[in-house]
Protein backbone atom coordinates (compact mmCIF):
# COMPACT_ATOMS: atom_id res chain seq x y z
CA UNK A 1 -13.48 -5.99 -2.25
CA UNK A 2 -16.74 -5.09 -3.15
CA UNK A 3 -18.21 -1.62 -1.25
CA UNK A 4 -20.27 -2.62 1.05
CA UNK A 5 -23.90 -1.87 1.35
CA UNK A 6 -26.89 -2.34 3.75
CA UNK A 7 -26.45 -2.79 8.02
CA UNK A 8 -23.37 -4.94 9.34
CA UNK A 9 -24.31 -8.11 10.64
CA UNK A 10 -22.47 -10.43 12.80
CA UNK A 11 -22.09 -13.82 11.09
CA UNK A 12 -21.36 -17.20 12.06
CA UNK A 13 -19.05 -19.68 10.08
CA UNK A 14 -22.40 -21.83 9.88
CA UNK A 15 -24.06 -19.15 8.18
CA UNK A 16 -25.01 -19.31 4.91
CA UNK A 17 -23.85 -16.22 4.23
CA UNK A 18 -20.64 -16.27 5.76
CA UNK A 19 -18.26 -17.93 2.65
CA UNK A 20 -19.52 -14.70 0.52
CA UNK A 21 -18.95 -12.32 3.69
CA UNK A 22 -15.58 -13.42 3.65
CA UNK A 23 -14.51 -13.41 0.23
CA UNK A 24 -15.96 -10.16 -0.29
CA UNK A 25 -13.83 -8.57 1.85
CA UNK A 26 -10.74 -9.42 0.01
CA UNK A 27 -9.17 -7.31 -3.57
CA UNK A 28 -7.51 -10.45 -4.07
CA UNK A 29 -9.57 -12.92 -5.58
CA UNK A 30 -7.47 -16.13 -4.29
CA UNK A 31 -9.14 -17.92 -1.59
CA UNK A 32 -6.14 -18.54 1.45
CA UNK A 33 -8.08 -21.06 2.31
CA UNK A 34 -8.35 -19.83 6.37
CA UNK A 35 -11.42 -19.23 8.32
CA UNK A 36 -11.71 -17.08 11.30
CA UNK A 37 -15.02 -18.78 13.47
CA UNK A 38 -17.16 -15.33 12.93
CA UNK A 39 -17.34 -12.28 10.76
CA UNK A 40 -18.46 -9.05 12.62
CA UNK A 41 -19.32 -5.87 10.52
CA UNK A 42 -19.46 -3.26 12.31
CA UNK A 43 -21.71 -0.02 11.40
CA UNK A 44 -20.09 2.58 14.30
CA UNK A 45 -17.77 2.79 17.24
CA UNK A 46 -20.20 1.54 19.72
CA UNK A 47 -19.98 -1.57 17.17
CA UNK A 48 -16.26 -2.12 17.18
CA UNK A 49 -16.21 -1.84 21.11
CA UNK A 50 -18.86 -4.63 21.66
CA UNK A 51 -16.78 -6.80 19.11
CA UNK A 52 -13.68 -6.56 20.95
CA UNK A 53 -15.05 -7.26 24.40
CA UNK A 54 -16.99 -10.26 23.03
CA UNK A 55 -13.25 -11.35 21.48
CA UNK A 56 -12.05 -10.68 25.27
CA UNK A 57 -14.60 -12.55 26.94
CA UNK A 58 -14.55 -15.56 24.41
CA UNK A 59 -11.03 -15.75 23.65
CA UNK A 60 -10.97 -15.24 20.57
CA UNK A 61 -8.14 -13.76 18.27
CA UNK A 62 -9.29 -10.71 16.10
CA UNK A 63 -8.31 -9.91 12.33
CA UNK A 64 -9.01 -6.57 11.06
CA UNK A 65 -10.37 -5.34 7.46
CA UNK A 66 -10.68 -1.91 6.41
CA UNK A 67 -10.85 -1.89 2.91
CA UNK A 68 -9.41 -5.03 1.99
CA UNK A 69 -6.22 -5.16 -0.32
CA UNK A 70 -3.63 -7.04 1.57
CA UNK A 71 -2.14 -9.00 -1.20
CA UNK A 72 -1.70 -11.70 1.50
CA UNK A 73 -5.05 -11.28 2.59
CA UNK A 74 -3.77 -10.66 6.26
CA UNK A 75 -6.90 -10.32 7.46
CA UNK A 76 -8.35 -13.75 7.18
CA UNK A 77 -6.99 -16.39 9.68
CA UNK A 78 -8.23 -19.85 11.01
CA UNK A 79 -10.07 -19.04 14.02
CA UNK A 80 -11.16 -16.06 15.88
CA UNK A 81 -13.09 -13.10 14.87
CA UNK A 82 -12.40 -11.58 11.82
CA UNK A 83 -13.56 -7.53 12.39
CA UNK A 84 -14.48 -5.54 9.22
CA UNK A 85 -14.36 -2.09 8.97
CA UNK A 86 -15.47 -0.61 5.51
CA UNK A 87 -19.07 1.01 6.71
CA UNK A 88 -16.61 2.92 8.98
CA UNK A 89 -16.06 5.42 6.24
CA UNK A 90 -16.82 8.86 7.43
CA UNK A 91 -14.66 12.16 5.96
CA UNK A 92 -15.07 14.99 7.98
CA UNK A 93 -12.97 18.39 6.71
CA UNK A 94 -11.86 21.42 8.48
CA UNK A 95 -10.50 23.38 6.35
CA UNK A 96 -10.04 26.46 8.92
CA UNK A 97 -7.52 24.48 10.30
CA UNK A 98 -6.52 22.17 7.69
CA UNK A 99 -7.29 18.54 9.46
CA UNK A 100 -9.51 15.97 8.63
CA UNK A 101 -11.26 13.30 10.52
CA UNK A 102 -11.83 9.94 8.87
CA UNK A 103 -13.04 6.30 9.22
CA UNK A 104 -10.96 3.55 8.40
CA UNK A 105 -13.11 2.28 5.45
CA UNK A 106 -12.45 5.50 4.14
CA UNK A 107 -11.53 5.26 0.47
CA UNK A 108 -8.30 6.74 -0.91
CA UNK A 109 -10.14 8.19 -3.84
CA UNK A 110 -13.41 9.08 -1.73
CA UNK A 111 -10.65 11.00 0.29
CA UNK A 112 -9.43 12.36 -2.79
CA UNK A 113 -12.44 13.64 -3.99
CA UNK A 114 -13.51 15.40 -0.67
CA UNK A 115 -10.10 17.24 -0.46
CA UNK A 116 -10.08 18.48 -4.16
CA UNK A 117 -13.16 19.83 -4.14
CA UNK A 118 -11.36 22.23 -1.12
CA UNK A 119 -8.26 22.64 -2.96
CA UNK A 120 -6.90 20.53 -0.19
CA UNK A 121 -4.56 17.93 -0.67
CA UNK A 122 -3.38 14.48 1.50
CA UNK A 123 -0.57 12.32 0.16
CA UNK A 124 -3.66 9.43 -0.36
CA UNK A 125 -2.87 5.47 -1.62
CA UNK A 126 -2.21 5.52 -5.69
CA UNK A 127 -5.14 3.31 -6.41
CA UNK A 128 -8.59 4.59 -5.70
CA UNK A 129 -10.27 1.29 -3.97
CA UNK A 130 -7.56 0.98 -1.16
CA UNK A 131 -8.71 1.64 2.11
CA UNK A 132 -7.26 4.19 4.09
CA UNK A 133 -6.89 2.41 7.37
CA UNK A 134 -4.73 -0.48 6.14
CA UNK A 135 -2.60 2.17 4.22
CA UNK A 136 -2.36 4.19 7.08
CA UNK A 137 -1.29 1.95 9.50
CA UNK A 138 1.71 0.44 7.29
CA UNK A 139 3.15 3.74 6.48
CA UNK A 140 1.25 5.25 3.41
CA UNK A 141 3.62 5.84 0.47
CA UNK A 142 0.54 7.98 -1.25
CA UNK A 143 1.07 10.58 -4.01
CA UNK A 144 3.23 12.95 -3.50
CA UNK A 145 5.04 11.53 -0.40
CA UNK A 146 8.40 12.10 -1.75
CA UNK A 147 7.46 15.83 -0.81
CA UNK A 148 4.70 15.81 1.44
CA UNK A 149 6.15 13.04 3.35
CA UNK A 150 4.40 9.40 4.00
CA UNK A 151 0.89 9.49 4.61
CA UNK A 152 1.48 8.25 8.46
CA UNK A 153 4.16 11.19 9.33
CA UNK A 154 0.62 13.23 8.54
CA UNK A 155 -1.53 11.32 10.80
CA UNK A 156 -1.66 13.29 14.04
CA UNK A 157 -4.09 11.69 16.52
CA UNK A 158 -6.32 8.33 16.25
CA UNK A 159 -9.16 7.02 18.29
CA UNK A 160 -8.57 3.33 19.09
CA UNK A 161 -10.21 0.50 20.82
CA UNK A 162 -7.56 -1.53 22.81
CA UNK A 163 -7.65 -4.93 23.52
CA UNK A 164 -9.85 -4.37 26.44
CA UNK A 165 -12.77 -2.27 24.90
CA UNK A 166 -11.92 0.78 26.09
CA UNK A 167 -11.79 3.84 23.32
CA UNK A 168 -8.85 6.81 23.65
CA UNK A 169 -7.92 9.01 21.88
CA UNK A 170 -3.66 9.34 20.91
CA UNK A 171 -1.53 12.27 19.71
CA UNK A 172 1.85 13.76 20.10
CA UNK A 173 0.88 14.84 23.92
CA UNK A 174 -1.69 12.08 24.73
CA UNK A 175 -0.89 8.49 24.70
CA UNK A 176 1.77 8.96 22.24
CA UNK A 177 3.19 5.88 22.19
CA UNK A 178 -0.15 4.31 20.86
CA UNK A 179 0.70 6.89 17.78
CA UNK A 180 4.18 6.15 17.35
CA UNK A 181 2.70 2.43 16.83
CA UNK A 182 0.37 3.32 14.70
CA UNK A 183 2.84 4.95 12.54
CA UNK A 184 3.94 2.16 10.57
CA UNK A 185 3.00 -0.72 12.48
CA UNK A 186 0.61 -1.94 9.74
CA UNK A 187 -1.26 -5.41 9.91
CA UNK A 188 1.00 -5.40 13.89
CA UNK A 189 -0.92 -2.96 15.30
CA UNK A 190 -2.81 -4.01 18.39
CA UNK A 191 -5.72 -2.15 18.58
CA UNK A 192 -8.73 -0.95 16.06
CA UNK A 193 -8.21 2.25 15.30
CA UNK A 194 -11.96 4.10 14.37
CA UNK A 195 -10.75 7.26 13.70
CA UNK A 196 -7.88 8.80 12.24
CA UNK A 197 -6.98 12.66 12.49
CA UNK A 198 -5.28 13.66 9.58
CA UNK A 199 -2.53 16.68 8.75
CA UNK A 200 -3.70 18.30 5.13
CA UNK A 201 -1.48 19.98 2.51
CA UNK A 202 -2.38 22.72 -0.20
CA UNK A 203 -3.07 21.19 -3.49
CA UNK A 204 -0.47 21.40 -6.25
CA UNK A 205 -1.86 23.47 -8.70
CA UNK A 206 -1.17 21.09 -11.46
CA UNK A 207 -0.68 17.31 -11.68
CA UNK A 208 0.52 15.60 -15.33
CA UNK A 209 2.54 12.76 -16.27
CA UNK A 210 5.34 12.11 -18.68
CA UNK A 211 5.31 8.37 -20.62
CA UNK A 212 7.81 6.78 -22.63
CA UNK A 213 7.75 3.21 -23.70
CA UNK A 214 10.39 0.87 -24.64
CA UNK A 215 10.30 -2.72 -26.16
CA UNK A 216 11.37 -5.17 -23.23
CA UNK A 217 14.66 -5.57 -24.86
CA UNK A 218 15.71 -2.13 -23.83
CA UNK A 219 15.75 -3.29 -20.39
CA UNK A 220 18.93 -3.70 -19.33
CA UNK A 221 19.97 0.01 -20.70
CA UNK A 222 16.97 1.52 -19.75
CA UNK A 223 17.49 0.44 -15.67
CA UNK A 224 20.85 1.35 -16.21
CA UNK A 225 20.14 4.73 -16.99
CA UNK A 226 17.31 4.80 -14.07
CA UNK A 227 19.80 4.09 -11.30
CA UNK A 228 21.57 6.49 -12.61
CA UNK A 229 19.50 9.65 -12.89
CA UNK A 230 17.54 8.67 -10.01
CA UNK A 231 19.17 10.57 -7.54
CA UNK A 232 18.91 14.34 -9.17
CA UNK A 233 15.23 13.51 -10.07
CA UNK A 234 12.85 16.03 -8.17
CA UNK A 235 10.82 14.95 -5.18
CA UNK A 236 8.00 16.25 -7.09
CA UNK A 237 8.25 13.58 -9.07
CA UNK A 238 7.28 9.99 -8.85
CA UNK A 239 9.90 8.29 -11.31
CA UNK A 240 9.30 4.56 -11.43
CA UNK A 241 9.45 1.77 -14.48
CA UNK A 242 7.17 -0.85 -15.18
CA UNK A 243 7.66 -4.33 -16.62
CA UNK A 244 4.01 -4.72 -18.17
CA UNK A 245 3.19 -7.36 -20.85
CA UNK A 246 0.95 -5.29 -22.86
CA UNK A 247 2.96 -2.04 -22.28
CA UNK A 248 0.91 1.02 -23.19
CA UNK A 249 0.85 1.85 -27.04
CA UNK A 250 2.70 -1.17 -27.75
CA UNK A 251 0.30 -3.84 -26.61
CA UNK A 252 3.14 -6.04 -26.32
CA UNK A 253 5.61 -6.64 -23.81
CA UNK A 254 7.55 -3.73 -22.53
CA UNK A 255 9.05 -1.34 -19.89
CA UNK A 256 6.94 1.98 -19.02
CA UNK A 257 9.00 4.62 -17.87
CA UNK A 258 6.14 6.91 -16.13
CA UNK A 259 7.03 10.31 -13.79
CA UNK A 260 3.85 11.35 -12.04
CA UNK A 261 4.53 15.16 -11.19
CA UNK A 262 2.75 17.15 -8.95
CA UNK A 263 3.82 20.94 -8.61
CA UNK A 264 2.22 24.40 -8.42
CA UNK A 265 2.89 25.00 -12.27
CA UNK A 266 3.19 24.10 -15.33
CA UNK A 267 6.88 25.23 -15.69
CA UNK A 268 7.54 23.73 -12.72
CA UNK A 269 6.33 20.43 -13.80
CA UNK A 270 8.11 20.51 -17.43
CA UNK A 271 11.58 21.24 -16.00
CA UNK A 272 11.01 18.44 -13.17
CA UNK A 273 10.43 16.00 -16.13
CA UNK A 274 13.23 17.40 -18.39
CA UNK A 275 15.30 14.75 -18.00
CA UNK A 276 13.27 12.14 -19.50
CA UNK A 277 13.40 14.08 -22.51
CA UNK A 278 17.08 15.06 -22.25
CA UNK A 279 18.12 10.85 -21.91
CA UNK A 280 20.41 9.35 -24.48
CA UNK A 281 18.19 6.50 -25.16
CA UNK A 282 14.99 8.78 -26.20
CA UNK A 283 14.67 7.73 -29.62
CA UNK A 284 14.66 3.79 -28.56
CA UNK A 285 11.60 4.65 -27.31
CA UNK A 286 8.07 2.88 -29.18
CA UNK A 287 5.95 5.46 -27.47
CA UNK A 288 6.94 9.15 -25.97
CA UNK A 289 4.19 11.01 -24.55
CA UNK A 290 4.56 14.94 -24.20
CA UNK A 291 4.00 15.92 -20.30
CA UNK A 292 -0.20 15.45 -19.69
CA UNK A 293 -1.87 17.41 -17.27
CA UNK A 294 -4.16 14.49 -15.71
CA UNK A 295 -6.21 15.04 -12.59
CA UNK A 296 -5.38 12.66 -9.90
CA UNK A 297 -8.64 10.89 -9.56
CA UNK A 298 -7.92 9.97 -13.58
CA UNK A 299 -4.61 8.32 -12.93
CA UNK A 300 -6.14 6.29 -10.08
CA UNK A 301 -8.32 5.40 -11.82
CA UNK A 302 -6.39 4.50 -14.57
CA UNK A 303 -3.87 2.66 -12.50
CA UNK A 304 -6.58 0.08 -11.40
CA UNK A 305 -8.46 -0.42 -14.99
CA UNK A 306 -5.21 -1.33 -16.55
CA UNK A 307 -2.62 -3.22 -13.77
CA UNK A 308 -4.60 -4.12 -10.42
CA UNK A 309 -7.37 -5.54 -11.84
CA UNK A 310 -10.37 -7.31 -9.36
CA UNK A 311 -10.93 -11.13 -10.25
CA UNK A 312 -7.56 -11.70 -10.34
CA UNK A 313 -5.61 -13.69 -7.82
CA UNK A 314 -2.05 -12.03 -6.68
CA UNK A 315 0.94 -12.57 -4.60
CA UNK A 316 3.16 -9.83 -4.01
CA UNK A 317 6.42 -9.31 -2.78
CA UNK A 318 9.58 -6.62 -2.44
CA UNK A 319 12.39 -5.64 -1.68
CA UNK A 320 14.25 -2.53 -0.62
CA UNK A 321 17.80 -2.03 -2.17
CA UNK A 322 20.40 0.13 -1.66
CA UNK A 323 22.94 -1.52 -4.57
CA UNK A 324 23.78 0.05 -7.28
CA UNK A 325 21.71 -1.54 -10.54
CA UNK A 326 24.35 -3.51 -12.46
CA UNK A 327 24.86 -6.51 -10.58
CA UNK A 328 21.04 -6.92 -10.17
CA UNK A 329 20.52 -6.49 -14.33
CA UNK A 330 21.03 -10.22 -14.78
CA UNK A 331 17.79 -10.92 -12.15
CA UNK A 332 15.82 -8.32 -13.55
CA UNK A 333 16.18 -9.89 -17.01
CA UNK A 334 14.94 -13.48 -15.81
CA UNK A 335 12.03 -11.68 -14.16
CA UNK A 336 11.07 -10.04 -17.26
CA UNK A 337 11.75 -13.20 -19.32
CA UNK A 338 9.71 -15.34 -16.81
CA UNK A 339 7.11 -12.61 -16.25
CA UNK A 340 3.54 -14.40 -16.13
CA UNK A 341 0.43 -12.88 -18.36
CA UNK A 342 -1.03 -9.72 -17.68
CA UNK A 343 -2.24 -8.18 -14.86
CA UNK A 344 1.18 -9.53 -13.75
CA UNK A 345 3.79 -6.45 -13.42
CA UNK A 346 7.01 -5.10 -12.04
CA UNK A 347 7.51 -2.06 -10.49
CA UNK A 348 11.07 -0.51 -9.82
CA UNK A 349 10.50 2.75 -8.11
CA UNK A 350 12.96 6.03 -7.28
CA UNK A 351 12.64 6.59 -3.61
CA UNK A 352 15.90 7.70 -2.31
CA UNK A 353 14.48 8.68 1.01
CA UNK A 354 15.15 12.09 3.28
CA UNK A 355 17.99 11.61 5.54
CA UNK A 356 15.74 11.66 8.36
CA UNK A 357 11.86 10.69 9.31
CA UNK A 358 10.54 11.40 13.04
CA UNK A 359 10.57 8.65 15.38
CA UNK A 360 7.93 6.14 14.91
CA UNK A 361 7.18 2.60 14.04
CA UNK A 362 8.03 3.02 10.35
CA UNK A 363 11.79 2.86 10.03
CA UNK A 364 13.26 1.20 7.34
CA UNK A 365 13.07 2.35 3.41
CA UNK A 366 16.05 2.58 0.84
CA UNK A 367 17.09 4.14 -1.85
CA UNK A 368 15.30 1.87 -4.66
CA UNK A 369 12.28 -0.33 -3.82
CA UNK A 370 11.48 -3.47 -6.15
CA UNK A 371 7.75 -4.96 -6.40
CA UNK A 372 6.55 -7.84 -8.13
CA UNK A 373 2.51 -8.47 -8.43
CA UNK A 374 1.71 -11.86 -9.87
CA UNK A 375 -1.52 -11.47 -10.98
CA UNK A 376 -3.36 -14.87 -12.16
CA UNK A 377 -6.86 -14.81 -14.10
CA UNK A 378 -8.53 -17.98 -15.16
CA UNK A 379 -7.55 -21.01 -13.89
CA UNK A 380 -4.98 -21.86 -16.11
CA UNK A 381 -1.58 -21.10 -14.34
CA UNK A 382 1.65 -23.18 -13.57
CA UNK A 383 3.26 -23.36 -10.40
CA UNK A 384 5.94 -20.84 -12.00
CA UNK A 385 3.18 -18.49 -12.45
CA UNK A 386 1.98 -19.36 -8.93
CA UNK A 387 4.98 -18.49 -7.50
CA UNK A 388 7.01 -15.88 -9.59
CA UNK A 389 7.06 -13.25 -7.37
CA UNK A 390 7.53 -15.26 -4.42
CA UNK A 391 10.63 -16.75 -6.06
CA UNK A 392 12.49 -14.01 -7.84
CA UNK A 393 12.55 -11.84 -4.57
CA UNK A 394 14.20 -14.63 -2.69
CA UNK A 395 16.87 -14.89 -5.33
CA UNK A 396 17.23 -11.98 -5.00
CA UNK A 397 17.64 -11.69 -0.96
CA UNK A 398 21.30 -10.94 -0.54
CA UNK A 399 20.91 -7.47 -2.31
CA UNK A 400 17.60 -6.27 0.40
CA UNK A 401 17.53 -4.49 3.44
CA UNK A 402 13.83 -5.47 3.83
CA UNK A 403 10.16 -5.32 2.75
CA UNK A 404 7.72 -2.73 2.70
CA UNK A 405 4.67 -3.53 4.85
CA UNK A 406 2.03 -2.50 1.84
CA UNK A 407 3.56 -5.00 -0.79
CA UNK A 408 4.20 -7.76 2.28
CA UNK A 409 4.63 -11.57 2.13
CA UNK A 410 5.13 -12.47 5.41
CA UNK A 411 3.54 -16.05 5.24
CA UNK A 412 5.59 -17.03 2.32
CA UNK A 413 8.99 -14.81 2.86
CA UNK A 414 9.80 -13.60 6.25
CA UNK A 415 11.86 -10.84 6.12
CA UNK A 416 13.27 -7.33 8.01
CA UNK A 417 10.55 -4.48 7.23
CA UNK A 418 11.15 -2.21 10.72
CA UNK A 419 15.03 -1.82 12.35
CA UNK A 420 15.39 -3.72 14.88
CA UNK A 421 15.37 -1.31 17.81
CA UNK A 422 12.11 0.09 16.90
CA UNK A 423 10.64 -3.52 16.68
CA UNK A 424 11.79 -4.73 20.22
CA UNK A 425 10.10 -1.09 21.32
CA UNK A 426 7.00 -2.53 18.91
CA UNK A 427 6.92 -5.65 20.63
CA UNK A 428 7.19 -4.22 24.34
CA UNK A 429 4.32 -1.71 23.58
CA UNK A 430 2.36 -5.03 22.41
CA UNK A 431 2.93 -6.77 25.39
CA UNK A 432 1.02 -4.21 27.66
CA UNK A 433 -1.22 -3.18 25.46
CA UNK A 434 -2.43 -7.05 24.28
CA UNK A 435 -0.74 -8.76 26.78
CA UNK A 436 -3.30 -11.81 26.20
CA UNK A 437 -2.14 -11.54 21.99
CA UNK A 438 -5.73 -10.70 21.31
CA UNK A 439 -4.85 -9.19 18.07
CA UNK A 440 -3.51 -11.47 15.35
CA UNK A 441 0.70 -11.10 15.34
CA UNK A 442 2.67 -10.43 11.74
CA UNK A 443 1.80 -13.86 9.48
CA UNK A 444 5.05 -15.69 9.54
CA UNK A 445 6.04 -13.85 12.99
CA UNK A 446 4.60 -15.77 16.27
């Protein structure tokens, strides 16, 4: 999505205008081929309020866009209005009390930026570009969220229009099931939220990360050994592997074993990574980086100049598993094997969740989580490519508990991504909040 500039206009599908309005709203460079009957983009509240009582009195479904990178593009539907929020994209800090207020088209590095500057610190998306009000909504597993918990447990009020135009305001005391929604109801939620009232954290004092890099025949020992350690790693650290097809150093297919640490020293951070250095299959590796101190706006940087690049068309999927790793080695081999060009990517990631989270809309994670981005460039591609992640994560059904909202593909793949108690409360909350359906359901869900 490209950042918006100038006033929001209101534009109609006959518009000249409009096919490049749309588009640009969307990371993903793959046109879904839908088309809602209007774009609206709003500059302020007063805006958004207007939008959704013209959507009342017409009839007309509404999609919302904050900053645009639903893989599935969840935003554009046939028919109805199709509300963007990116000029809503205010930061406001307190540090006295250590809150924020922020827009919706806030950017997760913009964010970033603001709070470092303070020495303040919010567990924001990994890639700079994404827009906080998607992430928000969906849950938010942002840096550092294996200790600071998911970015939503730190959201502690939002203003949001409801499905009749009228603005309020939810926390803990006030309207508090509107936040428990909100909490991990993602592209379900049935309101627009304009504000969001953030929680903030001290910095860490120091943020680095620890590389090795293995040929992709490694692969089967190398997950092996993941699964295994996974469990004692710190929650300081973010310990995932990446299938990448020009692996760093190597240029050539391989596995990335990366451990994003964020602590308050040095020390700290060297003995959380330890065990990267202490594994049996260190000197397999083609590349072995000594632990880099990295600022955070580098690595998000990073992250999106090298995997999740714009112009490319993706479809992503996942999978949360609880399994152990063995059984799933044969699956992971064929996705590696069938693995389409670069920006295309795998990411197996060490979660192994706290034993609890409050009560909200977000309720079901695992102990491993499995993500495949098929990233196409060019319009040479065969259906295989087309569909690779689609594919592999079916075949691979019988070992998930469910999806995670952020890496959804609802359209293609419905499957579980809240338990099911606190998706009947979802669904009761949506029918007296919308009870018309003016906001667009799940795709794949009626």
């Amino acid at each position: 999505m490209n950042r918006p500039t100038g006033t929001g206009q209101t534009i109609g599908r006959q518009e000249p205008t409009f096919e490049a309005a749309l588009l640009g709203t969307s990371f993903n460079a793959q046109d879904p081929g839908r088309r809602p009957d209007l774009i609206v983009q709003a500059n302020d509240v007063g805006d958004v309020i207007a939008a959704v009582k013209r959507a009342r009195d017409e009839g007309l479904k509404i999609g919302i866009c904050s900053g645009g990178h639903s893989w599935a593009q969840n935003h554009i539907r046939n028919g109805g209005m199709m509300l963007d929020l990116s000029r809503l994209n205010s930061i406001a800090i307190n540090e006295a009390d250590g809150t924020a207020i922020i827009g919706p088209g806030c950017l997760a590095g913009e964010l970033n930026e603001a709070l470092a500057k303070r020495r303040l610190f919010f567990p924001v998306a990994h890639a700079y570009t994404v827009g906080m009000g998607g992430f928000l909504l969906q849950g938010g597993f942002g840096w550092n969220s294996r200790t600071n918990g998911l970015a939503c447990q730190n959201v502690i009020g939002i203003d949001v229009v409801l499905a009749d135009g009228t603005l309020v305001h939810a926390n803990e005391q006030e309207n508090s099931e509107l936040l428990w929604a909100a909490r991990g109801a993602g592209p379900g939620f049935f309101g627009v939220v304009v504000r969001f009232h953030l929680n903030l954290h001290p910095r860490p004092k120091f943020v680095g990360l620890k590389l090795q890099v293995f040929r992709i025949r490694h692969l089967e020992e190398i997950m092996a050994w993941a699964d295994r350690v996974g469990p004692d790693v710190s929650p300081s650290v973010e310990f995932q592997l990446v299938f990448n097809r020009k692996a760093t150093g190597i240029f050539s297919h391989g596995l990335e074993v990366m451990a994003p640490v964020l602590t308050d020293s040095w020390r700290a951070a060297r003995d959380a990574v330890a065990f990267i250095d202490q594994s049996p299959l260190r000197s397999k590796a083609s590349l072995a980086l000594p632990l880099m101190p990295i600022s955070l706006n580098m690595m998000m940087k990073t992250g999106e100049k090298t995997l999740f690049l714009p112009n490319t068309r993706w479809t992503a999927d996942s999978m949360w598993m609880n399994d152990p790793i063995d059984p799933l080695l044969p699956a992971l081999r064929q996705i590696a094997d069938s693995q389409p060009a670069a920006p295309s990517h795998a990411l197996w990631l060490n979660w192994n969740p706290p034993a609890s989270r409050p009560d909200m809309a977000f309720s079901l994670e695992a102990r491993t989580y499995l993500a495949l981005y098929g990233g196409l460039r060019g319009k040479a591609a065969t259906p295989a490519d087309e569909s690779w992640a689609t594919d592999h994560m079916r075949a691979l059904q019988t070992h998930s508990v469910g999806i995670q909202l952020a890496d959804e593909n609802l359209g293609r793949r419905p499957m579980p991504f809240m338990a099911p108690d606190n998706l009947a409360r979802l669904d009761t909350l949506r029918a007296r909040f919308d009870p018309e359906g003016r906001f667009n359901p799940y795709m794949g869900r009626p």
